[in-house]
Protein backbone atom coordinates (compact mmCIF):
# COMPACT_ATOMS: atom_id res chain seq x y z
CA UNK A 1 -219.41 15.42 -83.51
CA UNK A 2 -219.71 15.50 -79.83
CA UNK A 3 -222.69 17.29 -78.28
CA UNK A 4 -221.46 20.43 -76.09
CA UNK A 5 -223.13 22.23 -73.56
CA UNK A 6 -222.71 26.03 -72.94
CA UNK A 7 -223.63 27.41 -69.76
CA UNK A 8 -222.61 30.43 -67.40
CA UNK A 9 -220.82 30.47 -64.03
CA UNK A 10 -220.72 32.80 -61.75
CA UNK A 11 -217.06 33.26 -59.55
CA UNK A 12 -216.29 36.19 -57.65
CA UNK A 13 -218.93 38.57 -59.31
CA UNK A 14 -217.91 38.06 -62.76
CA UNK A 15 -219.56 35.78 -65.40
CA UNK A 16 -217.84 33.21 -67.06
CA UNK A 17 -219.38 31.55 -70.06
CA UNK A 18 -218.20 27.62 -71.01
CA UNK A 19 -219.00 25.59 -73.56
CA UNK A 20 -218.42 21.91 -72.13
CA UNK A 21 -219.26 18.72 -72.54
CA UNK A 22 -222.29 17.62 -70.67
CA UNK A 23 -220.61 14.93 -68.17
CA UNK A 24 -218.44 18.12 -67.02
CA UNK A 25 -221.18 20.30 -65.74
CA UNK A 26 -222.00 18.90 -62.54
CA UNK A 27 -218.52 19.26 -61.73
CA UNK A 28 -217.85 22.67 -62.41
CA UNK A 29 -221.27 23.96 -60.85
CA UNK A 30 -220.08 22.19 -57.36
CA UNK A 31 -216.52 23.50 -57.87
CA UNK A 32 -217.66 27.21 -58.73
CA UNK A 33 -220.38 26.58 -55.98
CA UNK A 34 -217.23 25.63 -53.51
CA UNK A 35 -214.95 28.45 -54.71
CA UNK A 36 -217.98 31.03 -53.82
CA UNK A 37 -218.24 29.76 -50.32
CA UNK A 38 -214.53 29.89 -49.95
CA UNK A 39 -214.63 33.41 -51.09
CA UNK A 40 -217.17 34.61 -48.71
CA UNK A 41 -215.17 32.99 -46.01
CA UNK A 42 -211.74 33.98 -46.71
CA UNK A 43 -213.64 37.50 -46.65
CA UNK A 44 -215.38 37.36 -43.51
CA UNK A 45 -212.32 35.86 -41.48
CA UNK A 46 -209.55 38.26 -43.18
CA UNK A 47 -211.35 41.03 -44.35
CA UNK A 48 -209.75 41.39 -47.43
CA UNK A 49 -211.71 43.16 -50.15
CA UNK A 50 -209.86 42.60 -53.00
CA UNK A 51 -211.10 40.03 -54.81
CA UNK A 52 -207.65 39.12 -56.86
CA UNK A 53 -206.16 38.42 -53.09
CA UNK A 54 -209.16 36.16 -52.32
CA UNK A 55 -208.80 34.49 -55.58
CA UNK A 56 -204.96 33.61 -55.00
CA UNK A 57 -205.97 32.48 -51.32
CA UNK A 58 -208.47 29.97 -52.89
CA UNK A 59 -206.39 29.02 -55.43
CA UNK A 60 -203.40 28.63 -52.99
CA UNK A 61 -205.98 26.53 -50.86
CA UNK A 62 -207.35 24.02 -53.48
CA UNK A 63 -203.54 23.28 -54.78
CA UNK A 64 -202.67 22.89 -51.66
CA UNK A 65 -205.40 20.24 -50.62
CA UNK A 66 -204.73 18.70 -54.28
CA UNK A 67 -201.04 18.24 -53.64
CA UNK A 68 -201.39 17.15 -50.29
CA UNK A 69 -203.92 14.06 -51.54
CA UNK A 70 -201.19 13.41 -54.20
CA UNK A 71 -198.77 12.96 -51.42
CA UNK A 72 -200.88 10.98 -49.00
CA UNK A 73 -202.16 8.82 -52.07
CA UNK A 74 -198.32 8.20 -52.84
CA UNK A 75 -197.88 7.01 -49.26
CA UNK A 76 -200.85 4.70 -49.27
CA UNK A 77 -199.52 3.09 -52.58
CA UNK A 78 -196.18 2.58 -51.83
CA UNK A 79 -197.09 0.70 -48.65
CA UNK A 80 -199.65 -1.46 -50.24
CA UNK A 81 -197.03 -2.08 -52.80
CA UNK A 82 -194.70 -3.43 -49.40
CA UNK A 83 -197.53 -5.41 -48.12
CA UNK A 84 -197.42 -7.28 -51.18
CA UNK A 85 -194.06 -7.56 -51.82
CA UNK A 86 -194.56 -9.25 -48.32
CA UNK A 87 -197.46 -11.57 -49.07
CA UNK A 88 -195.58 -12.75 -51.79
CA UNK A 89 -192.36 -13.59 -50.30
CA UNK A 90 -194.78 -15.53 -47.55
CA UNK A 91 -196.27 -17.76 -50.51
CA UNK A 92 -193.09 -18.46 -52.07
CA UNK A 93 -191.91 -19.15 -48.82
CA UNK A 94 -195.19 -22.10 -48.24
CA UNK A 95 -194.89 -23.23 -51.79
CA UNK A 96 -191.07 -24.62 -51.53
C-alpha cells in the first residue's frame, strides 16, 4: 500500500485537513500559500469582507489563468505542428 501523508492547510481562516500522497505536498502548500496572498489582495484592493466573494474571485482568477495557458499552449502547438508540416514538405522536396 502506498504511504500517505496527512497534513493541515490553512485557506481563508478555516482548516482543511488532507491526507495525500507525499509528492503532492509541496504543491498544495505553494498553492494554499498563493491562494492566501490572493485573498489578502483581492481584500485590500476591493474591500470586500466576505470571504465566499473573495473565494469565487480567486477561483474565477486561477481558472482563468489555467484556461488562458490551455489556449496559448494550443496556439504554440498547432504552429509547431505547421512548421513541420513545412520542414517536411522542404525535405521531400531535396530528396526527389
Amino acid at each position: 500500500m502506498s504511504e500517505h501523508l496527512k497534513i493541515k492547510l490553512s485557506i481563508a481562516d478555516r482548516v482543511y485537513p488532507l491526507t495525500i500522497k507525499p509528492q503532492q505536498e509541496e504543491g498544495l502548500r505553494k498553492a494554499a500559500k498563493e491562494i492566501e496572498v490572493m485573498i489578502k489582495k483581492f481584500e485590500q484592493s476591493y474591500a470586500v469582507r466576505d470571504k465566499q466573494d473573495v473565494l469565487a474571485m480567486c477561483a474565477l482568477q486561477f481558472a482563468s489563468k489555467t484556461i488562458q495557458q490551455d489556449m496559448n499552449g494550443a496556439g504554440e502547438h498547432s504552429e509547431a505542428i505547421e512548421q513541420l508540416k513545412n520542414l517536411e514538405l522542404l525535405v521531400k522536396s531535396q530528396l526527389s
